[in-house]
C-alpha atoms as a PDB file:
ATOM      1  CA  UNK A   1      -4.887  32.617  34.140  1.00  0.00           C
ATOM      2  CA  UNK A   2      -2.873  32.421  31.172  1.00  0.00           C
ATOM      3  CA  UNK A   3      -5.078  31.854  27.520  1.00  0.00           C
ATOM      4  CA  UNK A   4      -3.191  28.337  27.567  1.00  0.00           C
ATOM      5  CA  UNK A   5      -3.996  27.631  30.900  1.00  0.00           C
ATOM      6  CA  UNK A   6      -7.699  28.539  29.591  1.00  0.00           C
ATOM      7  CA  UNK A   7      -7.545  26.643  26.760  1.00  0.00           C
ATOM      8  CA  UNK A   8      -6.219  23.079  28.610  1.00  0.00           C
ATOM      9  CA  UNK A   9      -9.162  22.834  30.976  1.00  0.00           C
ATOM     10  CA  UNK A  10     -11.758  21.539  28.621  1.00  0.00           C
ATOM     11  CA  UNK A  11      -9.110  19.105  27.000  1.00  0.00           C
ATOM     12  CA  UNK A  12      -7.943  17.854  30.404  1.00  0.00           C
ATOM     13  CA  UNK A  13     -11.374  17.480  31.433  1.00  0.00           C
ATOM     14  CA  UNK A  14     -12.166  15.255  28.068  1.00  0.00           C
ATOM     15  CA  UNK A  15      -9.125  13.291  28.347  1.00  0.00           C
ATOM     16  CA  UNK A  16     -10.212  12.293  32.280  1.00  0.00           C
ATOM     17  CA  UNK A  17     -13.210  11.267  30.654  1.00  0.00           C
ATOM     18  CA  UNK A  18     -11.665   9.688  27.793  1.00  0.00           C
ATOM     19  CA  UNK A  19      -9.691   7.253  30.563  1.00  0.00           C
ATOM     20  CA  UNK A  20     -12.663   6.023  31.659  1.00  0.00           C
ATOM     21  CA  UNK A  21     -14.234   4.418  28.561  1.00  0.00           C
ATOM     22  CA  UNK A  22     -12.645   3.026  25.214  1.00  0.00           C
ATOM     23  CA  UNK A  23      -9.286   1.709  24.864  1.00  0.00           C
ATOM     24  CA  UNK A  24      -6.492   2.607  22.243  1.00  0.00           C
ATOM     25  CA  UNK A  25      -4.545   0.747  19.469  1.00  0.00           C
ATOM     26  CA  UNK A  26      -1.732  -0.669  20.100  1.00  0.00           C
ATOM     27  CA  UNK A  27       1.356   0.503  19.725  1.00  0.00           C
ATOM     28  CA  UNK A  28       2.347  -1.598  17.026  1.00  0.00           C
ATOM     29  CA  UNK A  29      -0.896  -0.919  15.346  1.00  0.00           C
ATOM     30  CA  UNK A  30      -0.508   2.192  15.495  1.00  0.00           C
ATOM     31  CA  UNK A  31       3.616   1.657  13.729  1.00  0.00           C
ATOM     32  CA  UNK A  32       1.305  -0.392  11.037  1.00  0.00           C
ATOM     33  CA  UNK A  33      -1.087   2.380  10.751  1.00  0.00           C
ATOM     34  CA  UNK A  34       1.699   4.690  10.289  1.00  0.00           C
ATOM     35  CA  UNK A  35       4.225   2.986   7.729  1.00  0.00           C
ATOM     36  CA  UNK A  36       0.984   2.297   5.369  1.00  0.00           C
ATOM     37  CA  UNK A  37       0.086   5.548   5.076  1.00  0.00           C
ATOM     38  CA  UNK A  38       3.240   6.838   4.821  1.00  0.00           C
ATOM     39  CA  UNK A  39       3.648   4.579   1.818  1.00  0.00           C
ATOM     40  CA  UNK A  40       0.778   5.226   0.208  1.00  0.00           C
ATOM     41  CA  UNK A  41       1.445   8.917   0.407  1.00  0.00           C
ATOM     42  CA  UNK A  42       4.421   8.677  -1.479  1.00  0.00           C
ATOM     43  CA  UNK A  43       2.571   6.541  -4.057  1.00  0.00           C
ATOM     44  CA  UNK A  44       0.233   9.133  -4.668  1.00  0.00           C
ATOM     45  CA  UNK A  45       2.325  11.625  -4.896  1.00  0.00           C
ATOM     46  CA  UNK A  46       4.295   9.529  -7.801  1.00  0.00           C
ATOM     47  CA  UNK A  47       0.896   9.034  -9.608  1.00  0.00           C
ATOM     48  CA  UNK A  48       0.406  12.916  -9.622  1.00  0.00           C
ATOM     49  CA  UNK A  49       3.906  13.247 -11.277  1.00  0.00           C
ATOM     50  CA  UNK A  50       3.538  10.327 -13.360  1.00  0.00           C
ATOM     51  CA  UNK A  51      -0.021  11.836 -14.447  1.00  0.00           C
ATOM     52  CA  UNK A  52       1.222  15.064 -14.881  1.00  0.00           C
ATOM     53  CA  UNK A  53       4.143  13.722 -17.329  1.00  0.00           C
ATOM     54  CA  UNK A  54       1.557  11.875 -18.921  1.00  0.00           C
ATOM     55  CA  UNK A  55      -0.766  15.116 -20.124  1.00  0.00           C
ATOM     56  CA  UNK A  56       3.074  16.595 -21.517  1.00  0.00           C
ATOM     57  CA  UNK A  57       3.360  13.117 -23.277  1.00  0.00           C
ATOM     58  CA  UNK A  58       0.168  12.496 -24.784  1.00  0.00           C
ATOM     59  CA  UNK A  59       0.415  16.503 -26.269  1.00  0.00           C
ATOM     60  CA  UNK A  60       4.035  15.986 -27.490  1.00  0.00           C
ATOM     61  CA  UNK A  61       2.363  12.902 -29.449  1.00  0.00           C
ATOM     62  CA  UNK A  62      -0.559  14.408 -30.936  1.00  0.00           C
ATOM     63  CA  UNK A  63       1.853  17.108 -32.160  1.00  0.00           C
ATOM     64  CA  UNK A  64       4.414  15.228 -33.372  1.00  0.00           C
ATOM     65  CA  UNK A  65       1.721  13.249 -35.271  1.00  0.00           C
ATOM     66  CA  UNK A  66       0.092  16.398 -36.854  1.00  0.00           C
ATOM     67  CA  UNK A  67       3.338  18.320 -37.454  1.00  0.00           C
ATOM     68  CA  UNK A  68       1.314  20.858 -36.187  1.00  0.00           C
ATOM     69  CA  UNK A  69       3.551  23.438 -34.301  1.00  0.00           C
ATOM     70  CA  UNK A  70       4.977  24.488 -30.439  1.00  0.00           C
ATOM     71  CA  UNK A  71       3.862  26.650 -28.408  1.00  0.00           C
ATOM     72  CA  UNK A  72       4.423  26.640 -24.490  1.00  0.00           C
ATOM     73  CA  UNK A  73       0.578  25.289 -23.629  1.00  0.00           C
ATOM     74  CA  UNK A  74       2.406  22.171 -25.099  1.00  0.00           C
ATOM     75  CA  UNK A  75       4.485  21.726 -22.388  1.00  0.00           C
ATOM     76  CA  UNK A  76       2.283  22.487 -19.742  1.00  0.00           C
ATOM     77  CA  UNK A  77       1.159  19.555 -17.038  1.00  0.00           C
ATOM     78  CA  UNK A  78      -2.211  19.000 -15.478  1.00  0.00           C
ATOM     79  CA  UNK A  79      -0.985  20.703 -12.392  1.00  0.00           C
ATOM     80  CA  UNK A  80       1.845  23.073 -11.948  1.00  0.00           C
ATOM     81  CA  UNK A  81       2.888  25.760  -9.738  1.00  0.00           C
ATOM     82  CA  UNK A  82       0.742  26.239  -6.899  1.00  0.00           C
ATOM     83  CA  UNK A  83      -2.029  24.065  -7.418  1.00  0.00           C
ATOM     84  CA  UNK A  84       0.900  21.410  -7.644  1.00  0.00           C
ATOM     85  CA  UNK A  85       2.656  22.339  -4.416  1.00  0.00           C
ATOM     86  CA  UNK A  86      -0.358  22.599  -2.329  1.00  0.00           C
ATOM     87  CA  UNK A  87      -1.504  19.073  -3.206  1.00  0.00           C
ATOM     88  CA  UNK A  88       2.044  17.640  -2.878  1.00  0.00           C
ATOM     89  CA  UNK A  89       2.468  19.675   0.620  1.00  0.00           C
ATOM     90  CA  UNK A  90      -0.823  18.218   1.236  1.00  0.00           C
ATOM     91  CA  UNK A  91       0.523  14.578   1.073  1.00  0.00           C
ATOM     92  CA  UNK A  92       3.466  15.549   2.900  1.00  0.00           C
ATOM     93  CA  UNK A  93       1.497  16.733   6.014  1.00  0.00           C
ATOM     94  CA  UNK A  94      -0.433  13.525   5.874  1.00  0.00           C
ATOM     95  CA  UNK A  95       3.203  11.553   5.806  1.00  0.00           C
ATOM     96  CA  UNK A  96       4.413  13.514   9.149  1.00  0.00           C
ATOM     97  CA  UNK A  97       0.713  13.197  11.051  1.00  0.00           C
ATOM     98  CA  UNK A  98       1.424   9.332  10.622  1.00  0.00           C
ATOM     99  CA  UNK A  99       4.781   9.745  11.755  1.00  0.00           C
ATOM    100  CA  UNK A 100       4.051  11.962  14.255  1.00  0.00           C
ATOM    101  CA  UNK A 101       1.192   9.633  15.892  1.00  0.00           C
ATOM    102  CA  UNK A 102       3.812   6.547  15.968  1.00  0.00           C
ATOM    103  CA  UNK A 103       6.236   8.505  17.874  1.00  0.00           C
ATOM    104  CA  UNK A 104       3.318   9.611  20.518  1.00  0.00           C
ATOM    105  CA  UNK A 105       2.834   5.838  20.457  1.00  0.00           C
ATOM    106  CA  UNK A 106       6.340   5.362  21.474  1.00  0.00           C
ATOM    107  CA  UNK A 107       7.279   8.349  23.618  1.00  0.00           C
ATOM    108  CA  UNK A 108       8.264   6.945  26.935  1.00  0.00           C
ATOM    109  CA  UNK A 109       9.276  10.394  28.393  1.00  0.00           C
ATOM    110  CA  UNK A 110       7.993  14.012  28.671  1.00  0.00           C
ATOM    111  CA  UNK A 111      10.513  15.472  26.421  1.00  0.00           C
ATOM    112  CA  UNK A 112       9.234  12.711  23.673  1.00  0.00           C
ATOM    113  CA  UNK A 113       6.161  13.459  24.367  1.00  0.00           C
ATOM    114  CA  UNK A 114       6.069  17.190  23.849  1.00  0.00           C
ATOM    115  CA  UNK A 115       8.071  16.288  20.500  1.00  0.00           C
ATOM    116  CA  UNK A 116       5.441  13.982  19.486  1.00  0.00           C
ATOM    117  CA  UNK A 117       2.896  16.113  20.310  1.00  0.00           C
ATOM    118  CA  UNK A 118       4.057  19.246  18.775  1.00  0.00           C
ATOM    119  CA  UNK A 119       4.833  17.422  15.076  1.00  0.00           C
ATOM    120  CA  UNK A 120       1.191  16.732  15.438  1.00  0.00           C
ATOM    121  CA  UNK A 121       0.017  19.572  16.019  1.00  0.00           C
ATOM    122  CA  UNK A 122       2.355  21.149  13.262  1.00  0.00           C
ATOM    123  CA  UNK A 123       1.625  17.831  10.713  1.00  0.00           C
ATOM    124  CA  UNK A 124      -2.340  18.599  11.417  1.00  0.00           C
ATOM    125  CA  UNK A 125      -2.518  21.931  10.873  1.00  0.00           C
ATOM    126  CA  UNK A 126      -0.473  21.958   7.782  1.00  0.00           C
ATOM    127  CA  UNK A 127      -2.806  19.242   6.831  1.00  0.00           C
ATOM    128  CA  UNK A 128      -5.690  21.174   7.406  1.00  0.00           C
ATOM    129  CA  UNK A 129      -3.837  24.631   5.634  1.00  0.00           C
ATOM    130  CA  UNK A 130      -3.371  22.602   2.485  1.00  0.00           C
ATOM    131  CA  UNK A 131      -6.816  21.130   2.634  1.00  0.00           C
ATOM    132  CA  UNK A 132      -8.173  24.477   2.477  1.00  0.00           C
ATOM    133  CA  UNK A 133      -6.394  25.576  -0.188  1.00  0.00           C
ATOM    134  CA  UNK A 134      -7.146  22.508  -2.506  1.00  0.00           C
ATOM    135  CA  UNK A 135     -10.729  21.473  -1.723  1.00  0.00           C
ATOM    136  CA  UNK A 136     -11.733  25.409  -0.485  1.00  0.00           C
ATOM    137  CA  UNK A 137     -13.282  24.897   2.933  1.00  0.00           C
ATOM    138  CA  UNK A 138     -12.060  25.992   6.206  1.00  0.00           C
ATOM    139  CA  UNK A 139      -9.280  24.667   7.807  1.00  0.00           C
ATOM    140  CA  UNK A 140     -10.527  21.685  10.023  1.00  0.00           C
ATOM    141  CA  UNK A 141      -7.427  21.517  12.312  1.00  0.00           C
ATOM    142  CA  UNK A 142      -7.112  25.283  13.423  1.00  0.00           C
ATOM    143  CA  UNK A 143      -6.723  24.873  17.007  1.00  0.00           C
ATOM    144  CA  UNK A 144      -3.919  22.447  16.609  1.00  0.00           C
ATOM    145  CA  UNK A 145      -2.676  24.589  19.972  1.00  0.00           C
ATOM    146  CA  UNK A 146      -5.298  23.682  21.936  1.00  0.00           C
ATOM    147  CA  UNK A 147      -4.664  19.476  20.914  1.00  0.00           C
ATOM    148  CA  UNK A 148      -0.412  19.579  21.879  1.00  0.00           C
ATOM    149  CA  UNK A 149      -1.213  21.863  24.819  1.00  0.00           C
ATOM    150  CA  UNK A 150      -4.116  19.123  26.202  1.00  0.00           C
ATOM    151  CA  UNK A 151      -1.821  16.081  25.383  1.00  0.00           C
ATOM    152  CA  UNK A 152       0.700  17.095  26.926  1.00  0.00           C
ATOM    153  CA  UNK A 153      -1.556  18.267  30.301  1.00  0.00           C
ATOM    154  CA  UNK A 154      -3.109  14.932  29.767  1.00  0.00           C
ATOM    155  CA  UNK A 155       0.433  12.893  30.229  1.00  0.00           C
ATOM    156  CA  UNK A 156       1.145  15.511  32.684  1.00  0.00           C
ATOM    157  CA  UNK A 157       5.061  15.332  34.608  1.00  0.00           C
ATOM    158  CA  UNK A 158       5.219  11.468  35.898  1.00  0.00           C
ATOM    159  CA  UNK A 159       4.744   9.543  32.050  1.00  0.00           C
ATOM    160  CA  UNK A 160       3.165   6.427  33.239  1.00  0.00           C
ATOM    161  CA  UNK A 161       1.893   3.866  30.503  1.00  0.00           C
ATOM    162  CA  UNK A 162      -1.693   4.753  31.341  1.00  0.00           C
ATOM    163  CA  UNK A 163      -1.197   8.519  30.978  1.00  0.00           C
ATOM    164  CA  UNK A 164       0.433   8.202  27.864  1.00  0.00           C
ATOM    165  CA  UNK A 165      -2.602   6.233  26.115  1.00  0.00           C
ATOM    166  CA  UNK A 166      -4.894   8.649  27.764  1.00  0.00           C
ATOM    167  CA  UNK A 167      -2.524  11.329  25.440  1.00  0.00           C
ATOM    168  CA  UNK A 168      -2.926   8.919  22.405  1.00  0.00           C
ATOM    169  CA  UNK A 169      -6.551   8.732  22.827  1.00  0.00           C
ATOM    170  CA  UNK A 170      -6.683  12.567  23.439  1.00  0.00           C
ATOM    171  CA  UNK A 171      -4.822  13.106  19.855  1.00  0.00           C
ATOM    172  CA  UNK A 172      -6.710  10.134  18.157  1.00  0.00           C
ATOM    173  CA  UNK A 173     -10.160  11.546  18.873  1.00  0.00           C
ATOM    174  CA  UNK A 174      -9.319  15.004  18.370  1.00  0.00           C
ATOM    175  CA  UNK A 175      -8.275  14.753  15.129  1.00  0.00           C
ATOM    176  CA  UNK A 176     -10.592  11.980  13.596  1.00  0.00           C
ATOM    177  CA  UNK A 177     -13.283  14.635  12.453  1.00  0.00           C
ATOM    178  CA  UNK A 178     -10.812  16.710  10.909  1.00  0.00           C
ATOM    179  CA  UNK A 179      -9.567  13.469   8.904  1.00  0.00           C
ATOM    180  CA  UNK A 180     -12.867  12.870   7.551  1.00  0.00           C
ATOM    181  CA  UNK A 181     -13.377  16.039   6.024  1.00  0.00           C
ATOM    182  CA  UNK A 182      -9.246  15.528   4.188  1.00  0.00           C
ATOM    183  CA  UNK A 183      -9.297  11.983   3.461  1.00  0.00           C
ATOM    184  CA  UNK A 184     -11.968  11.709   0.930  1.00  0.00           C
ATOM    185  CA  UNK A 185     -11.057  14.565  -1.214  1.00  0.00           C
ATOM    186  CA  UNK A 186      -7.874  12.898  -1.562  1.00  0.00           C
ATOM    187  CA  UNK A 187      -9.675  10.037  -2.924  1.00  0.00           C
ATOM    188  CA  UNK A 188     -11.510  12.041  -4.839  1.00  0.00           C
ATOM    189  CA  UNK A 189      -8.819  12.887  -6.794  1.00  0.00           C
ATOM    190  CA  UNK A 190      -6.483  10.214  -7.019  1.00  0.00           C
ATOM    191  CA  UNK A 191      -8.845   7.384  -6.954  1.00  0.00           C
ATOM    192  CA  UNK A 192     -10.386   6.003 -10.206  1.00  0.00           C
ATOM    193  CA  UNK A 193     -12.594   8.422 -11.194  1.00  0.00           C
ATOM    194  CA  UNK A 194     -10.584  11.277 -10.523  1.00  0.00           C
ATOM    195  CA  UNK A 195      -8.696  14.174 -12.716  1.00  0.00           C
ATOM    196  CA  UNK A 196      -5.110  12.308 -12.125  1.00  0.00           C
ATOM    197  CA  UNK A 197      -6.644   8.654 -13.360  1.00  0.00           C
ATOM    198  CA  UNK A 198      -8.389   9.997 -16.287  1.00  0.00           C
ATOM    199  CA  UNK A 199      -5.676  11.851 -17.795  1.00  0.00           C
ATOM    200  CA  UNK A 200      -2.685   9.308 -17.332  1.00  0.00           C
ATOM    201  CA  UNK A 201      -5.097   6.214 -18.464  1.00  0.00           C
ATOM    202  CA  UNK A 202      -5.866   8.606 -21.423  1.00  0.00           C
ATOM    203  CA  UNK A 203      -2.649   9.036 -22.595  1.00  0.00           C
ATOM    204  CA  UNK A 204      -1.939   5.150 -22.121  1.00  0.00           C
ATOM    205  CA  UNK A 205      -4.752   4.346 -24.182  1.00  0.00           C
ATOM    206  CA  UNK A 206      -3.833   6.966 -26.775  1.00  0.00           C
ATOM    207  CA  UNK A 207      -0.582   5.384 -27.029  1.00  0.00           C
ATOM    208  CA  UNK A 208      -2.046   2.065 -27.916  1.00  0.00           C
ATOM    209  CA  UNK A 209      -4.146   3.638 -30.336  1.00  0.00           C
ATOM    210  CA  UNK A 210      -1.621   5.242 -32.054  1.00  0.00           C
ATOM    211  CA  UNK A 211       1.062   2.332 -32.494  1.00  0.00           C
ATOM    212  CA  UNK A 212      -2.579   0.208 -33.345  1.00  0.00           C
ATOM    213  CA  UNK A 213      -3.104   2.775 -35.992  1.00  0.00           C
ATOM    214  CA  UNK A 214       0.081   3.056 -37.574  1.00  0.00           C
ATOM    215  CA  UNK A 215       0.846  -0.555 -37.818  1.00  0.00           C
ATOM    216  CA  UNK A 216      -2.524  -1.597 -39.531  1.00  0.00           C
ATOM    217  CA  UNK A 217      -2.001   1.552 -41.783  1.00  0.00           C
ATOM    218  CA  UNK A 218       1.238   0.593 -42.708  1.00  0.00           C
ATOM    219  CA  UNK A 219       0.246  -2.760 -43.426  1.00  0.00           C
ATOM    220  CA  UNK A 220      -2.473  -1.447 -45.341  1.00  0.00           C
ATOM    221  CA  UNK A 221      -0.090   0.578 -47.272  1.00  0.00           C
ATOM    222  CA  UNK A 222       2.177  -2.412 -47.850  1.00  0.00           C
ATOM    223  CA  UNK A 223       4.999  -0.593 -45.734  1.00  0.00           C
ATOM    224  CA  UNK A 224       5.319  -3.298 -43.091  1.00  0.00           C
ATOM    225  CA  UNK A 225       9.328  -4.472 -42.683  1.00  0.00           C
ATOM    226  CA  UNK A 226       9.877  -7.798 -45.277  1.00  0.00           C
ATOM    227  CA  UNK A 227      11.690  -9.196 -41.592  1.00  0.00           C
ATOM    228  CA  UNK A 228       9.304 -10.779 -39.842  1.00  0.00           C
ATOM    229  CA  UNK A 229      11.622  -9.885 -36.469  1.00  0.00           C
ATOM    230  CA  UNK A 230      11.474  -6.317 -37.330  1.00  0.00           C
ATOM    231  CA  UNK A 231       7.418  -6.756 -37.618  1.00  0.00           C
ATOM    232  CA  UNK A 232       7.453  -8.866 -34.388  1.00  0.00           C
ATOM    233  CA  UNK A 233       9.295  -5.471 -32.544  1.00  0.00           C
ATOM    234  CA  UNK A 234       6.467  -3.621 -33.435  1.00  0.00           C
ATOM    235  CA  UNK A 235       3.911  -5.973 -32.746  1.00  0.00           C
ATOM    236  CA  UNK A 236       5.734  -6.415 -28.997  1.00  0.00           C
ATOM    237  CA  UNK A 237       5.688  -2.348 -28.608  1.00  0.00           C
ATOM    238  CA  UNK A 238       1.692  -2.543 -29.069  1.00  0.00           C
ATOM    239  CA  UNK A 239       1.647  -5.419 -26.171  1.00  0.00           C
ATOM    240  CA  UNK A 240       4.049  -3.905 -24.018  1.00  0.00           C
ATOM    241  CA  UNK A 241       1.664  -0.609 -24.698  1.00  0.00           C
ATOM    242  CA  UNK A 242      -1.274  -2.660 -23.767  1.00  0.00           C
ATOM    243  CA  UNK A 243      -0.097  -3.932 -20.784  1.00  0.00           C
ATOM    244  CA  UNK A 244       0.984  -0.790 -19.555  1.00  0.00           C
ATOM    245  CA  UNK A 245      -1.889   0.752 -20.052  1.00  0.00           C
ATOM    246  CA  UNK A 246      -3.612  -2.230 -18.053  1.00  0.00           C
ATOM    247  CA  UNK A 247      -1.375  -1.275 -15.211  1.00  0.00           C
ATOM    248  CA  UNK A 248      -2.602   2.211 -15.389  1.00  0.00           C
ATOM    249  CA  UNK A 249      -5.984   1.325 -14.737  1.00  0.00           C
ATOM    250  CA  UNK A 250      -4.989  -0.753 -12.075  1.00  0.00           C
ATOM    251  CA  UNK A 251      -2.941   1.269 -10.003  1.00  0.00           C
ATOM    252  CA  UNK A 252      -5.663   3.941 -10.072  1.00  0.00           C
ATOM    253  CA  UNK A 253      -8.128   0.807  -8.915  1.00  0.00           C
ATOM    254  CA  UNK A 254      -5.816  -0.028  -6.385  1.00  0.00           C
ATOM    255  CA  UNK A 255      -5.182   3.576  -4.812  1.00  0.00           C
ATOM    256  CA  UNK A 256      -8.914   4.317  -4.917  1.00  0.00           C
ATOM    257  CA  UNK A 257      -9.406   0.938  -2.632  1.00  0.00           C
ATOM    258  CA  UNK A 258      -6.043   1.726  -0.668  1.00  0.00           C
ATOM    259  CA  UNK A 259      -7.020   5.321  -0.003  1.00  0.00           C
ATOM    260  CA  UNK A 260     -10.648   3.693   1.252  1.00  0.00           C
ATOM    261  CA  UNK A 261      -8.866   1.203   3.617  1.00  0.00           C
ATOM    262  CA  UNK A 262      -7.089   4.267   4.681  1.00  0.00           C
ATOM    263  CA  UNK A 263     -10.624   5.973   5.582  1.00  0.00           C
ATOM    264  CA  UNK A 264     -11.513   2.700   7.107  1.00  0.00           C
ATOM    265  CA  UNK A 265      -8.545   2.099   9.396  1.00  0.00           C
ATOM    266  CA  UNK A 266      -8.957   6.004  10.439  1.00  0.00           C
ATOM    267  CA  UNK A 267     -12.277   5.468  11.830  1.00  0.00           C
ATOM    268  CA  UNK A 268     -11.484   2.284  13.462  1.00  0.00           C
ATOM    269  CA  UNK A 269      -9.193   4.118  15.032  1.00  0.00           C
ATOM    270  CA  UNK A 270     -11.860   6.931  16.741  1.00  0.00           C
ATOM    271  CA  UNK A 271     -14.107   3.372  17.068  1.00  0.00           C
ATOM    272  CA  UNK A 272     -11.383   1.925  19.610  1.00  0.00           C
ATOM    273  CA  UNK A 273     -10.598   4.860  21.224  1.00  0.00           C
ATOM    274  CA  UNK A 274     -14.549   5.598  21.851  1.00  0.00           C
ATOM    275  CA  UNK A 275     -15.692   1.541  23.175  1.00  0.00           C
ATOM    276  CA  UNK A 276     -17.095   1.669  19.656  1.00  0.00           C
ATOM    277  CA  UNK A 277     -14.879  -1.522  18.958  1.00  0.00           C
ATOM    278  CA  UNK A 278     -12.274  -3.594  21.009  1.00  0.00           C
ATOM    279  CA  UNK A 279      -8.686  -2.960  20.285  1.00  0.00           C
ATOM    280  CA  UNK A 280      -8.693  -6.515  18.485  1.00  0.00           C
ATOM    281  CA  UNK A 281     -10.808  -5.744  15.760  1.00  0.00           C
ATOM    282  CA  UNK A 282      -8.685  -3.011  14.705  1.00  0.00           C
ATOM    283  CA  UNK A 283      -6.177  -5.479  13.645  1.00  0.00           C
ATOM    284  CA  UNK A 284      -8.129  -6.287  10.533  1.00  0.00           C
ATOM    285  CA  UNK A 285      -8.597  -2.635   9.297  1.00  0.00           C
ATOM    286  CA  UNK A 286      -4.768  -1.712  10.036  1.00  0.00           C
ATOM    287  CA  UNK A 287      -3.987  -5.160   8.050  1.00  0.00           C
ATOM    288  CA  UNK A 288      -6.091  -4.123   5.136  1.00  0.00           C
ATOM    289  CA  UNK A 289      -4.406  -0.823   4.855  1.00  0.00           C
ATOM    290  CA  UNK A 290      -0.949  -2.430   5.170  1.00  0.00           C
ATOM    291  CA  UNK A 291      -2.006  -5.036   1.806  1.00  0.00           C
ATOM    292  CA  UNK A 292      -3.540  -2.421   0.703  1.00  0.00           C
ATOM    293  CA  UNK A 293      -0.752   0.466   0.378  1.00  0.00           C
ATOM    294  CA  UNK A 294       1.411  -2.401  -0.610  1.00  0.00           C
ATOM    295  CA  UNK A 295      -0.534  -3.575  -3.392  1.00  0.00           C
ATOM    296  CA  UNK A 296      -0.347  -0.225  -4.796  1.00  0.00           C
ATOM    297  CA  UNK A 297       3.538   0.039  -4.927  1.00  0.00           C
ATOM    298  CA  UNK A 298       3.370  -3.363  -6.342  1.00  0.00           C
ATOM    299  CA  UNK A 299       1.634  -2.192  -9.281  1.00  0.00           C
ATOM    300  CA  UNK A 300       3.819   1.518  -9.329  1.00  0.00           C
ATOM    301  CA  UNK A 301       7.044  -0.894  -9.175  1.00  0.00           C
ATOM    302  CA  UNK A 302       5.344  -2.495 -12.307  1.00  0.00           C
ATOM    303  CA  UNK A 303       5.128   0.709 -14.408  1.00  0.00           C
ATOM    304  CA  UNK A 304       8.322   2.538 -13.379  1.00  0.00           C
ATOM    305  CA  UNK A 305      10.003  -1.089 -15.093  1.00  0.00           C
ATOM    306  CA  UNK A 306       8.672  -0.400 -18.315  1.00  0.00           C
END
């Protein structure tokens, strides 16, 4: 017996008894599900560029301010090189798991389904690669093999609706333990309290400090424009700075509660497909994930017009 061969009987064996308990999102919960996070992936990713412009920013400032001199430190982001790639890779293999799950969701033939199932297989275990090398733990999705080779044993040749959820369910509770160990270091880093949030809200809040300072010094100092429209511009730059740096704050806020909806529709997910929960009250954690992602890009929309 071939080591695939091996390797299927345990997974065919869980998805027979998968089919006999739980249920599984829909399909269009599982398009929901999919779109979110594939939107707030791409937010993220634009708040790690936006932060790492950010750290350049706030350094060209304080030099510009001291006349102090250049070097190539001054130029250097938060993240670069590899350390950059691997967390934007990172987000990428989270963007093609999603997409890779709604086409499962959707395959109505073997071919699709052997697609579907390979991208997830491929999607996870880049996931899991890119973990590794940004948190420093072991890959959690190693024998992606093992998941395409059971889903696509567990559709087997005649797709039927009710072998293709027992595939769905397969992949969905396969991969769930895996996603708990990835998720939250992404929210570690990108929500509030993380390296990305402090240093772009720092350099928003330096920015109003500095305008702040320079007015009231120049007012101080009697240098203030005689045109009271020319002191008005300056006064708006300050609000405009404050507002911005308001926004800052709040689309850090709002990624660290997306990025938690995100952890909460994932394991509503595993809930369903376990008889944890009924497929119904799913709809509320995929709904909180879709305001949730949008309410982010909302607020990203919001900065990028200033």
């Amino acid at each position: 017996m071939s080591n695939l061969a091996l390797r299927r009987v345990p997974v065919i064996a869980l998805a027979m008894l998968l089919a006999a308990c739980g249920s599984i999102p829909t399909d269009q919960q599982l398009t929901t599900f999919a779109a979110a996070t594939t939107a707030l992936s791409g937010s993220a990713r634009q708040a790690i560029d936006s932060s790492n412009q950010a750290v350049v920013q706030r350094k060209l400032r304080e030099t510009a301010e001291l006349g102090a001199g250049v070097n190539d430190a001054l130029f250097t982001p938060l993240v670069s090189g590899d350390p950059y790639d691997k967390r934007v890779q990172l987000l990428d293999a989270l963007q093609r798991y999603a997409a890779a799950l709604d086409a499962l969701a959707h395959a109505d033939n073997r071919q699709q389904i052997e697609s579907a199932a390979t991208d997830l297989g491929g999607a996870l275990d880049s996931l899991g690669e890119r973990y590794s090398a940004v948190a420093g733990k072991s890959n959690p999705f190693a024998n992606d093999g093992a998941l395409v080779a059971g889903i696509v044993a567990a559709v087997g040749e005649a797709v039927s609706e009710q072998r293709r959820r027992d595939g769905i369910r397969l992949a969905i509770e396969t991969q769930h333990p895996g996603m708990l160990e990835v998720l939250p270091v992404l929210r570690n880093e990108l929500g509030s309290d993380g390296v990305f949030a402090t240093a772009q809200i720092n350099y928003a809040d330096g920015e109003v400090a500095t305008l702040m300072s320079r007015y009231n010094a120049d007012h101080e100092a009697r240098r203030l424009p005689a045109d009271p429209d020319k002191r008005l511009e300056r006064l708006q730059k300050i609000e405009q700075a404050r507002d911005a740096a308001a926004d800052v704050r709040q689309l850090y806020a709002r990624l660290d509660e997306a990025l938690g909806t995100l952890i909460g529709a994932e394991q509503a997910l595993y809930d369903v497909v376990t008889a944890e929960k009924k497929p119904e009250d799913l709809y509320g954690a995929v709904a909180r994930l879709a305001d949730s992602a949008q309410a982010v890009k909302r607020v990203r929309d919001r900065l990028e017009k200033k």
